[in-house]
PDB file of N, CA and C in Angstrom:
ATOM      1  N   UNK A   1     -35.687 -13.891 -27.424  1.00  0.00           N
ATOM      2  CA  UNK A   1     -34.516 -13.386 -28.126  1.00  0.00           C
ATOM      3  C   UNK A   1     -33.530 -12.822 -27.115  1.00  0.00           C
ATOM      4  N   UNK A   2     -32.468 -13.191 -27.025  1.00  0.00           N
ATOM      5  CA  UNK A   2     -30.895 -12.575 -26.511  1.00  0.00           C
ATOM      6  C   UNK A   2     -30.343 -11.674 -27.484  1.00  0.00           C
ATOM      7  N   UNK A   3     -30.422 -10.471 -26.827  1.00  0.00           N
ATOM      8  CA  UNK A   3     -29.194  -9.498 -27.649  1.00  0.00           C
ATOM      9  C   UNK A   3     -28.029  -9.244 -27.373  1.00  0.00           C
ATOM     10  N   UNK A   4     -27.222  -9.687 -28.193  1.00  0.00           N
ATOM     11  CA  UNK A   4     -25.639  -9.965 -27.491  1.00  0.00           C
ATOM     12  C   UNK A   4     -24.769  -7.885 -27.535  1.00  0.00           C
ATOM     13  N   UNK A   5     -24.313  -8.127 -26.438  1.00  0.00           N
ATOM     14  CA  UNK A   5     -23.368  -6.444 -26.085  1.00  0.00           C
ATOM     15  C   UNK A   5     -22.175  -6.519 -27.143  1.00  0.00           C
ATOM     16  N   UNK A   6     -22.046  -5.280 -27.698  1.00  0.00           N
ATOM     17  CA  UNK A   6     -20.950  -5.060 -28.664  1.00  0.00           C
ATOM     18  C   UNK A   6     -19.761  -4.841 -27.909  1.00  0.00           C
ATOM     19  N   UNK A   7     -18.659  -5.508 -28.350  1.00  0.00           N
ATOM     20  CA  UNK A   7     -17.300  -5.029 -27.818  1.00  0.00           C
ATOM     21  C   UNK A   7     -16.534  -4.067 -28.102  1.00  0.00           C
ATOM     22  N   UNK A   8     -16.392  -3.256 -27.385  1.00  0.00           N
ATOM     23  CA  UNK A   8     -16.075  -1.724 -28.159  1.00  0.00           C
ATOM     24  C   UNK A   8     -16.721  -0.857 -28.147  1.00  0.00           C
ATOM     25  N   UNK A   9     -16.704   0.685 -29.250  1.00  0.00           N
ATOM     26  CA  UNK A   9     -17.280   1.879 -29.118  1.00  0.00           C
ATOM     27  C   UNK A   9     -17.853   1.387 -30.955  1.00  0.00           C
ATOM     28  N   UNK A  10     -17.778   1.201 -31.544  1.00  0.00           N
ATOM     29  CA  UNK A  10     -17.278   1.575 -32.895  1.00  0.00           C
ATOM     30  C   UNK A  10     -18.273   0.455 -33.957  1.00  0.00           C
ATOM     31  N   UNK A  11     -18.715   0.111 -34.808  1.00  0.00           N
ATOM     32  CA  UNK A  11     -19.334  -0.892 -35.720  1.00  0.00           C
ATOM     33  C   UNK A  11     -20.344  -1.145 -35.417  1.00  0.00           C
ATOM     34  N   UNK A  12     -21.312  -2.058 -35.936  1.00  0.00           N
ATOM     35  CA  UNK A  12     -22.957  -2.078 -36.102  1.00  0.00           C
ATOM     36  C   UNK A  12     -23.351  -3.133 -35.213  1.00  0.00           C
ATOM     37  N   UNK A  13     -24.787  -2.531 -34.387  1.00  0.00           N
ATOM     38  CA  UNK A  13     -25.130  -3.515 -33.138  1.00  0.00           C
ATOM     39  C   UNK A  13     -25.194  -4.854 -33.504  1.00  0.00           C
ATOM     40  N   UNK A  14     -25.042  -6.054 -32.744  1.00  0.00           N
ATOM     41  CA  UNK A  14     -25.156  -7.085 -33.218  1.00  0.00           C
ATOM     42  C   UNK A  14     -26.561  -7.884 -33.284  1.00  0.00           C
ATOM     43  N   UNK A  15     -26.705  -8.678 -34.433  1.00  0.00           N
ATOM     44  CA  UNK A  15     -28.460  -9.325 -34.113  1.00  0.00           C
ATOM     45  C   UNK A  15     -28.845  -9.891 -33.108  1.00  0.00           C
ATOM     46  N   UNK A  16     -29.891 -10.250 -32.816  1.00  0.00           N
ATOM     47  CA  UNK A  16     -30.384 -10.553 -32.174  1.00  0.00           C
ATOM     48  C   UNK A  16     -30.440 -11.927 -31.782  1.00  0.00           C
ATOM     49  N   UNK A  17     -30.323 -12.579 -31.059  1.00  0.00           N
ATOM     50  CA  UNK A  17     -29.722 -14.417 -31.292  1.00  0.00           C
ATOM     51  C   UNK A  17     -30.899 -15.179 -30.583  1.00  0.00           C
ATOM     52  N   UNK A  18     -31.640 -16.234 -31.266  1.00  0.00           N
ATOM     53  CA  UNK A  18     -32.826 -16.832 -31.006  1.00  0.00           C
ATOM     54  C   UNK A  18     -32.007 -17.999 -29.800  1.00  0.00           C
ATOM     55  N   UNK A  19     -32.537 -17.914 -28.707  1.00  0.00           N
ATOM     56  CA  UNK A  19     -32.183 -19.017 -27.519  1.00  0.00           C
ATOM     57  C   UNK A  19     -33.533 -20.222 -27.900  1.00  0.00           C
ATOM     58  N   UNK A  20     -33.244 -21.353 -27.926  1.00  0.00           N
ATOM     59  CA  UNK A  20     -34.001 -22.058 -27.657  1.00  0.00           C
ATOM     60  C   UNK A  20     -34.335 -22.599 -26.060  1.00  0.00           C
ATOM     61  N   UNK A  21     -32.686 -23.102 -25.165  1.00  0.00           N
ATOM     62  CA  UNK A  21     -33.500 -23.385 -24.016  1.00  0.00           C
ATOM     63  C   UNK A  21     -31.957 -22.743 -23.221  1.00  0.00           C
ATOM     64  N   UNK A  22     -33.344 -22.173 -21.763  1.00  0.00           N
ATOM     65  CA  UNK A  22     -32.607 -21.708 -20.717  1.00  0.00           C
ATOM     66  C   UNK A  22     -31.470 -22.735 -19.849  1.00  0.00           C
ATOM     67  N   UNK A  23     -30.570 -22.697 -19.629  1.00  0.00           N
ATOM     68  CA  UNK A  23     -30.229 -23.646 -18.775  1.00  0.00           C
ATOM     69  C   UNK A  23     -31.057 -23.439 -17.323  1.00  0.00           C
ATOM     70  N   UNK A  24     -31.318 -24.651 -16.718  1.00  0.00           N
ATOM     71  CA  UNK A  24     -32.438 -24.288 -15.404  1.00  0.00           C
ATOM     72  C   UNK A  24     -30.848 -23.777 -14.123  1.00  0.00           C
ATOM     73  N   UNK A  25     -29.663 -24.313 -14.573  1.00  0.00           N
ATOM     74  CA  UNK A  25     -28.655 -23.704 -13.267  1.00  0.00           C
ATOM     75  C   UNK A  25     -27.724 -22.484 -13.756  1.00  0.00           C
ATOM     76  N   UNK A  26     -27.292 -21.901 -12.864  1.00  0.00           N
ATOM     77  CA  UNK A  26     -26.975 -20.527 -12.837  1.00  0.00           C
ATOM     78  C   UNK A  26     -25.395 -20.217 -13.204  1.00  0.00           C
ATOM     79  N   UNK A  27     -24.942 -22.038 -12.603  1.00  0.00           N
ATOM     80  CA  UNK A  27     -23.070 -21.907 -12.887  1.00  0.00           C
ATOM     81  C   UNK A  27     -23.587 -23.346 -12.392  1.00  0.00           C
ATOM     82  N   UNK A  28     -21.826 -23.951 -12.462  1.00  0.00           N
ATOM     83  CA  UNK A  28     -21.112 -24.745 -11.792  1.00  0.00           C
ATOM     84  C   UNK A  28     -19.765 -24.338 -11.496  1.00  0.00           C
ATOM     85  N   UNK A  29     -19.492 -25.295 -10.457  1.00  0.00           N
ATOM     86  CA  UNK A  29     -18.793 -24.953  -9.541  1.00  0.00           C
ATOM     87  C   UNK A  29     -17.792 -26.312  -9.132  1.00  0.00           C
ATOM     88  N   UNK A  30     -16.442 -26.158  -8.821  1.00  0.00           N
ATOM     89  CA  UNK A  30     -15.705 -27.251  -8.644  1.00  0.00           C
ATOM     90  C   UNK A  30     -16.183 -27.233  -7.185  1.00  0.00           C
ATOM     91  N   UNK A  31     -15.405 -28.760  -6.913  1.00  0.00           N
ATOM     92  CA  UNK A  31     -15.708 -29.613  -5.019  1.00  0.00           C
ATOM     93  C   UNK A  31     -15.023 -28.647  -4.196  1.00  0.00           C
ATOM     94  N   UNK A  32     -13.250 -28.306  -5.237  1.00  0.00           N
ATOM     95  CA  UNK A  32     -12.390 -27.889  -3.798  1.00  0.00           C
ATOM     96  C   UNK A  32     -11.915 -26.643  -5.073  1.00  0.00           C
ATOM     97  N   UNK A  33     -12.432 -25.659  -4.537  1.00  0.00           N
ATOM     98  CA  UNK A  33     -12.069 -24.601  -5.978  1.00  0.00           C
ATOM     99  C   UNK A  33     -10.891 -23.828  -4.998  1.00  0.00           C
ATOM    100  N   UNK A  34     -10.325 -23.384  -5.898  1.00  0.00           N
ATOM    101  CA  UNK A  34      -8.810 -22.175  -5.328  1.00  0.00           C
ATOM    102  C   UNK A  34      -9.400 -21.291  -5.156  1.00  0.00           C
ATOM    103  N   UNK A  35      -9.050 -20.351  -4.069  1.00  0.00           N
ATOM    104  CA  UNK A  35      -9.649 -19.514  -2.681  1.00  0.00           C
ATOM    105  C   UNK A  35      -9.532 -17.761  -4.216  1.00  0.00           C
ATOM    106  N   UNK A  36      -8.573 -17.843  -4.787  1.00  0.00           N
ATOM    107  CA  UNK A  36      -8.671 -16.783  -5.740  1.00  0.00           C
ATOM    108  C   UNK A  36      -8.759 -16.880  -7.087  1.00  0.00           C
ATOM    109  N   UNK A  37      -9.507 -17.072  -7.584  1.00  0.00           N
ATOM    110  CA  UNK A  37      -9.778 -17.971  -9.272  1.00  0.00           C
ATOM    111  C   UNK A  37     -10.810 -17.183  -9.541  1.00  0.00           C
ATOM    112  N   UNK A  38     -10.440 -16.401 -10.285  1.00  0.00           N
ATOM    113  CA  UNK A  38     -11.674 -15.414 -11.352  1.00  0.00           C
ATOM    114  C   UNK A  38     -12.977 -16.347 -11.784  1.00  0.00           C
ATOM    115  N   UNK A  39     -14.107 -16.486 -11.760  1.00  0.00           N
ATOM    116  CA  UNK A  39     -15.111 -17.084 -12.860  1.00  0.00           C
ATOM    117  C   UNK A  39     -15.050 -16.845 -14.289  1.00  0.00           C
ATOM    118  N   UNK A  40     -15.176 -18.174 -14.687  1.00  0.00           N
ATOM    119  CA  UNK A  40     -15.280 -17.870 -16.368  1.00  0.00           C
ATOM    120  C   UNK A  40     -16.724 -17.552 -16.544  1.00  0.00           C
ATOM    121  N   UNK A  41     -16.832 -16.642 -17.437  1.00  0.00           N
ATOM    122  CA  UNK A  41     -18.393 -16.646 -17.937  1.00  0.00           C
ATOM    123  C   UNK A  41     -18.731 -16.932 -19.223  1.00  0.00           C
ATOM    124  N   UNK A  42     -19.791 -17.572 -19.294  1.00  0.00           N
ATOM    125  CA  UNK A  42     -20.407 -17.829 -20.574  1.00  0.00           C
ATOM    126  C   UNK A  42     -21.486 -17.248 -20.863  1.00  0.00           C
ATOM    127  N   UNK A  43     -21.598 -16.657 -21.789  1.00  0.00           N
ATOM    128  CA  UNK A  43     -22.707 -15.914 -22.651  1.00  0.00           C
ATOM    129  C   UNK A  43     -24.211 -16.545 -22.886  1.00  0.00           C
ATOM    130  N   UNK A  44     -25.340 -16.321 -23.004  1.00  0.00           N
ATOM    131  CA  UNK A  44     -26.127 -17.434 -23.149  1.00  0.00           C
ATOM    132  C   UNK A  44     -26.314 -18.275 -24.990  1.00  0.00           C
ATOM    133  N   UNK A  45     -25.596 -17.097 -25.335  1.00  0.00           N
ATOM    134  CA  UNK A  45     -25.948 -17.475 -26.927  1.00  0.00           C
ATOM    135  C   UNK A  45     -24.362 -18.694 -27.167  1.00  0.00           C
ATOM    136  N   UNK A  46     -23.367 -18.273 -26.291  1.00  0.00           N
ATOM    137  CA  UNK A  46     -22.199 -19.527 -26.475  1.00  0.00           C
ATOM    138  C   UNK A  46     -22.621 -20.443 -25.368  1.00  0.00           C
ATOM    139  N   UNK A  47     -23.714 -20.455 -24.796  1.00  0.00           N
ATOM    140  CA  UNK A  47     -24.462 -21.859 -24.258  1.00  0.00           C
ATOM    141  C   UNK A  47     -25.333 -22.609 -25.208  1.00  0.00           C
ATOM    142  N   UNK A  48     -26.240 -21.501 -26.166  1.00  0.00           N
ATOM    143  CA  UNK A  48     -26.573 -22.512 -27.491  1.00  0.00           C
ATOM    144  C   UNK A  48     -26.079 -23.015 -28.099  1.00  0.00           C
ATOM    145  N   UNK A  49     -25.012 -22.539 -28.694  1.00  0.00           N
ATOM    146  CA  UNK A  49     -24.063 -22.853 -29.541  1.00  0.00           C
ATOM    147  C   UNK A  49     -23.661 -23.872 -29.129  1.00  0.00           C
ATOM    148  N   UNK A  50     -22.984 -24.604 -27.968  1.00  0.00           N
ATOM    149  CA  UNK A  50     -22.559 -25.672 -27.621  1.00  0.00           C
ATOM    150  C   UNK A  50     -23.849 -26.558 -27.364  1.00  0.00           C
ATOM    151  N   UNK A  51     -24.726 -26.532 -26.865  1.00  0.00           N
ATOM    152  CA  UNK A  51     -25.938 -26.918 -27.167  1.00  0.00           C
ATOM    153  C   UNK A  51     -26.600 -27.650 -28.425  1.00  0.00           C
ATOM    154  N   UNK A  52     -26.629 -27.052 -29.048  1.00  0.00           N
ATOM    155  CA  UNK A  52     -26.909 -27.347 -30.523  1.00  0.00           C
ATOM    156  C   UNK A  52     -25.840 -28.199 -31.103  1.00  0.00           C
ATOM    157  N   UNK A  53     -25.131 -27.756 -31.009  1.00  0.00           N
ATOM    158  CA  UNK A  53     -23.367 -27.894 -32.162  1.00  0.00           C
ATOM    159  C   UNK A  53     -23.156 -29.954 -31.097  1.00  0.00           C
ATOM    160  N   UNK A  54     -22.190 -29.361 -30.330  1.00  0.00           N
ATOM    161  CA  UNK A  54     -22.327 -30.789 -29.336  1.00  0.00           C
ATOM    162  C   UNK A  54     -23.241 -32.149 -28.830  1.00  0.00           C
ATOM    163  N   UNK A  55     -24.430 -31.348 -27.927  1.00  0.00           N
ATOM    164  CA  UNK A  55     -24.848 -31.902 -27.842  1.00  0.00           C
ATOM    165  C   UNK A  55     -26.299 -32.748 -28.902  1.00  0.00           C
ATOM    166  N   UNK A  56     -26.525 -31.865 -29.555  1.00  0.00           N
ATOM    167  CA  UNK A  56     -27.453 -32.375 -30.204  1.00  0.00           C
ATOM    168  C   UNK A  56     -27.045 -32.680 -31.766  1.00  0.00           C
ATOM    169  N   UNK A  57     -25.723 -32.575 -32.101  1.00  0.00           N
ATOM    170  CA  UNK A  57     -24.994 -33.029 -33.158  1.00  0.00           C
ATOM    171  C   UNK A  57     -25.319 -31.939 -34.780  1.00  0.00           C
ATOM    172  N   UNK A  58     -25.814 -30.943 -34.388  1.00  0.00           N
ATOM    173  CA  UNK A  58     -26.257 -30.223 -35.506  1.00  0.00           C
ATOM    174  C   UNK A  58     -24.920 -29.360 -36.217  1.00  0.00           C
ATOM    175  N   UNK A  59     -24.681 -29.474 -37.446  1.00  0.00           N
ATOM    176  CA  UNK A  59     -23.517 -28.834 -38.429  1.00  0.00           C
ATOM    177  C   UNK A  59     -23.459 -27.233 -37.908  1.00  0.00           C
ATOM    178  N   UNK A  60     -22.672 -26.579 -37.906  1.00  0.00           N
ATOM    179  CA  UNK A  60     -22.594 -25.486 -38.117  1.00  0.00           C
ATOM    180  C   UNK A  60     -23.390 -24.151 -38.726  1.00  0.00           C
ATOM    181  N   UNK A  61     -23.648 -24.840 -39.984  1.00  0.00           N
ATOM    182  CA  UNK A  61     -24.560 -24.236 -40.892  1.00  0.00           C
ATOM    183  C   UNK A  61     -26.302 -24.124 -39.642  1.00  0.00           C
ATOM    184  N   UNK A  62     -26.391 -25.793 -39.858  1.00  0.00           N
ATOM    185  CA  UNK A  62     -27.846 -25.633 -39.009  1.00  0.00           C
ATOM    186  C   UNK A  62     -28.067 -25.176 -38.035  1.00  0.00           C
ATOM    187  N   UNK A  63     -27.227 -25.231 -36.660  1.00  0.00           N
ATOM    188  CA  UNK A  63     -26.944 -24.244 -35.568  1.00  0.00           C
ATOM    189  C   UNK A  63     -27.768 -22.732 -36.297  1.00  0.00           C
ATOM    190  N   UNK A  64     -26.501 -22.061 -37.187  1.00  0.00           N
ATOM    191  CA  UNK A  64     -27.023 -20.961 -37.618  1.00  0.00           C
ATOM    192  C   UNK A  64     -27.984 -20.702 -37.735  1.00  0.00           C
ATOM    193  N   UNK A  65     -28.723 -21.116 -38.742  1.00  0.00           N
ATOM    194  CA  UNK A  65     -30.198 -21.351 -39.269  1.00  0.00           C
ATOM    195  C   UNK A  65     -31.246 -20.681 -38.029  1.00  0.00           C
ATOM    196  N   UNK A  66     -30.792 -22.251 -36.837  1.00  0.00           N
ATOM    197  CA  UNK A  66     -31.910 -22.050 -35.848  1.00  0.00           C
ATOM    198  C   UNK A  66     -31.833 -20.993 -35.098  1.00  0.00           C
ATOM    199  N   UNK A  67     -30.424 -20.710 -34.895  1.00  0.00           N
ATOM    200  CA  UNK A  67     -30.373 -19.274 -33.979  1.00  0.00           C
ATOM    201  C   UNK A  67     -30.082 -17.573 -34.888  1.00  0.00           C
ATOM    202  N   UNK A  68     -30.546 -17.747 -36.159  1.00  0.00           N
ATOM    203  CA  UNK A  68     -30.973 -16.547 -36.943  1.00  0.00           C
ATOM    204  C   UNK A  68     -29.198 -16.022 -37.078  1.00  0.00           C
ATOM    205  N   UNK A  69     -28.631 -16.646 -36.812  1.00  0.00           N
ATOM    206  CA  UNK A  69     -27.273 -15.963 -37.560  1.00  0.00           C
ATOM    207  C   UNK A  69     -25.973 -17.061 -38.176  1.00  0.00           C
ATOM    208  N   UNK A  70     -24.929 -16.352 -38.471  1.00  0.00           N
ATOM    209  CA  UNK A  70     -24.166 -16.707 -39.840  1.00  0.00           C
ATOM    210  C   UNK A  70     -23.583 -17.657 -39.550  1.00  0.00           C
ATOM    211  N   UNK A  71     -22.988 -18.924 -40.030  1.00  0.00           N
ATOM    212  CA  UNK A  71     -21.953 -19.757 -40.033  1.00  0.00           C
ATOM    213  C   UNK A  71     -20.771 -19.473 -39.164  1.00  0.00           C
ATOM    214  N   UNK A  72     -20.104 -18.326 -39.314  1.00  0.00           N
ATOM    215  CA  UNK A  72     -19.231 -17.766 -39.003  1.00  0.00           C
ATOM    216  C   UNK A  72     -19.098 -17.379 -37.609  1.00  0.00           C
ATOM    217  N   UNK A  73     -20.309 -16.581 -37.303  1.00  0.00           N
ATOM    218  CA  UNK A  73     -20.445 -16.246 -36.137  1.00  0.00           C
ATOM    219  C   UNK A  73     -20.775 -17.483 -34.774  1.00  0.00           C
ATOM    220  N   UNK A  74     -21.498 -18.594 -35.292  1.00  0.00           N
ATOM    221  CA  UNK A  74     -21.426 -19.726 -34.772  1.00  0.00           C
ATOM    222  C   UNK A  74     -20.099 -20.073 -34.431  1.00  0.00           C
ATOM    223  N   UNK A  75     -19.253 -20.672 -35.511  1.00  0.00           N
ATOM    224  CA  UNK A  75     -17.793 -20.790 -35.154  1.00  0.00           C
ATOM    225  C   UNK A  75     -17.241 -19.742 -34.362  1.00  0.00           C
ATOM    226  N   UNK A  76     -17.546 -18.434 -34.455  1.00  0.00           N
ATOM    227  CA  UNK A  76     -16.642 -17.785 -33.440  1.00  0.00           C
ATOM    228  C   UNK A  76     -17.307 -18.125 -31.868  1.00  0.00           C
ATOM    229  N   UNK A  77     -18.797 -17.985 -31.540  1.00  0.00           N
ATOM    230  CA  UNK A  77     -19.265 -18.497 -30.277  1.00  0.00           C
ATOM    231  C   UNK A  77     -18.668 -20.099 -30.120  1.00  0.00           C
ATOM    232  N   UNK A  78     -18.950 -20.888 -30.790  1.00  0.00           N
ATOM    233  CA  UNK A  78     -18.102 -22.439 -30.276  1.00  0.00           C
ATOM    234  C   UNK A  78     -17.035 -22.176 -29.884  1.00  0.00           C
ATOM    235  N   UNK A  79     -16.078 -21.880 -30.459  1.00  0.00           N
ATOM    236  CA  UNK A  79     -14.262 -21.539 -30.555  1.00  0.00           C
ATOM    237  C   UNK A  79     -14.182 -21.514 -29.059  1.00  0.00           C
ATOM    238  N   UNK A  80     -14.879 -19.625 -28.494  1.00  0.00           N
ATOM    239  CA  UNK A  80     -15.147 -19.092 -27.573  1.00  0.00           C
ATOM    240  C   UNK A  80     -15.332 -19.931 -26.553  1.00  0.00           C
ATOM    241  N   UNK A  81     -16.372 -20.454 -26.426  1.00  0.00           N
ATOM    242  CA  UNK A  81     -17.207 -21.888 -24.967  1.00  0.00           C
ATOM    243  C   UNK A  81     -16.251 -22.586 -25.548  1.00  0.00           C
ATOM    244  N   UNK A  82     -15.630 -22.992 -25.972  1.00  0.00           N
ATOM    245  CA  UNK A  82     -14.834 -24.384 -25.890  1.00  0.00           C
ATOM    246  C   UNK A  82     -13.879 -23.943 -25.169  1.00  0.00           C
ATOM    247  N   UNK A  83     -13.385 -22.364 -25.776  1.00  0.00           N
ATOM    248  CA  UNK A  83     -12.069 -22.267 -25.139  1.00  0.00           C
ATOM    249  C   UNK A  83     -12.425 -21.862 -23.280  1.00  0.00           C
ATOM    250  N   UNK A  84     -12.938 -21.482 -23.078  1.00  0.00           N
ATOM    251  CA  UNK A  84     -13.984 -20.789 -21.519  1.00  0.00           C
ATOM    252  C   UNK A  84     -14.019 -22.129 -20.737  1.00  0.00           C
ATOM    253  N   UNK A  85     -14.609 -23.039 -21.577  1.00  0.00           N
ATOM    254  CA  UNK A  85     -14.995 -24.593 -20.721  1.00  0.00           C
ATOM    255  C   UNK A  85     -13.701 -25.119 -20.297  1.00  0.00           C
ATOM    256  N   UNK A  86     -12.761 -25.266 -21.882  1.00  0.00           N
ATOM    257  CA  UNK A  86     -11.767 -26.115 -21.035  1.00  0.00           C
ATOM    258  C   UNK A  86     -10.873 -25.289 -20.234  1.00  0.00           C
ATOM    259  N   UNK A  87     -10.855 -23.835 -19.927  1.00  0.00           N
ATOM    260  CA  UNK A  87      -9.757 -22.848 -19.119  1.00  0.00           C
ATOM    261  C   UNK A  87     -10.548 -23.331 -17.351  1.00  0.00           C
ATOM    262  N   UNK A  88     -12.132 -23.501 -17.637  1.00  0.00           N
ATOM    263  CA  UNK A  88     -12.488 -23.922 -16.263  1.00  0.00           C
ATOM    264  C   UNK A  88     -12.277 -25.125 -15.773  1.00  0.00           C
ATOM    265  N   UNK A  89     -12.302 -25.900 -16.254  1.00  0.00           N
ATOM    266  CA  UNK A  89     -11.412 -27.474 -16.433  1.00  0.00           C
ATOM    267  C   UNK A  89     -10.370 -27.819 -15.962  1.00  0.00           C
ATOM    268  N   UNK A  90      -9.210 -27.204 -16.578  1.00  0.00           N
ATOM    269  CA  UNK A  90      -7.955 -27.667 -15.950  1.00  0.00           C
ATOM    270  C   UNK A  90      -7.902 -26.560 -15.313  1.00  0.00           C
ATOM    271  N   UNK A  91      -8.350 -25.415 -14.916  1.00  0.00           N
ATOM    272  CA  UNK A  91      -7.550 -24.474 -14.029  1.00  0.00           C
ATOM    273  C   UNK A  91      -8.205 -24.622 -12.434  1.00  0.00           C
ATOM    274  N   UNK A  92      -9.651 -25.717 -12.581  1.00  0.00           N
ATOM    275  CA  UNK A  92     -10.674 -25.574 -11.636  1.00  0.00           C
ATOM    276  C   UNK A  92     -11.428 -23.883 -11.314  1.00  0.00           C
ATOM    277  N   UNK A  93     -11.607 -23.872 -12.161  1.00  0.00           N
ATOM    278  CA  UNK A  93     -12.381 -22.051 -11.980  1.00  0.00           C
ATOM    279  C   UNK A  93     -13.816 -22.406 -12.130  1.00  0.00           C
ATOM    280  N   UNK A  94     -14.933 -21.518 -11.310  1.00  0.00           N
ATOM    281  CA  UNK A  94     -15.490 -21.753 -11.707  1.00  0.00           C
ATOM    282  C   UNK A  94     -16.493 -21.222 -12.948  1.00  0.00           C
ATOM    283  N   UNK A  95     -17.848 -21.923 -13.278  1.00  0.00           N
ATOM    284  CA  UNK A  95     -18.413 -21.445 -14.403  1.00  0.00           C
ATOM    285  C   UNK A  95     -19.723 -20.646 -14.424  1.00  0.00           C
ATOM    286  N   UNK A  96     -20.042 -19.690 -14.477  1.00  0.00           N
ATOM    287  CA  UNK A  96     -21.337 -18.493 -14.220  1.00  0.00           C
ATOM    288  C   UNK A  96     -21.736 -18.260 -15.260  1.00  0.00           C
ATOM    289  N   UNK A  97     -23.032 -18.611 -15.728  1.00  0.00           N
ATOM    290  CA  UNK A  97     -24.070 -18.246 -16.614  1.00  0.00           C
ATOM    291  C   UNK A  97     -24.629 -17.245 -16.276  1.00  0.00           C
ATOM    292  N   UNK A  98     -24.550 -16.426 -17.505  1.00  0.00           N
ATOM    293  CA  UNK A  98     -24.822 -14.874 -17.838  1.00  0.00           C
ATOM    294  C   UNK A  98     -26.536 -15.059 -18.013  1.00  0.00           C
TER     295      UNK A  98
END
């Protein structure tokens, strides 16, 4: 189980999010990266999410299911890694798994 950090001071801790698999690498990294380019990071639970959702073609709903939380919250982790992936993409930044 991954427990994801609350943003903020204020509202109720968040659940607990079932990982199925670790990624075995730590980041990637562009060939010729710009000498000052922040890392994007990705969360491990918006590495399932794309995981599940993408690669293994599962609805939204079922994602949820397997990783013990809501529809909703799925869509907000996808949204998230999609938007993270493609900012490392065209900006060449690189990518660090949390």
């Amino acid at each position: 189980m991954y427990r994801r950090r609350r943003r903020g001071r204020r509202g109720r801790p968040p659940k607990p999010v079932r990982i199925g698999v670790t990624p075995p690498a730590g980041g990637f990294y562009p060939l010729n990266p710009p000498t000052d380019q922040e890392p994007v990071y990705l969360e491990p639970a918006e590495i399932e999410v794309l995981r599940l959702v993408d690669q293994e073609g599962l609805s939204q709903e079922e994602a949820g299911e397997r990783m013990g939380i809501s529809r909703g919250t799925v869509w907000r982790l996808l949204q998230s890694a999609r938007k993270k992936v493609a900012k490392a993409l065209t900006e060449g930044r690189p990518i660090h798994l949390r």
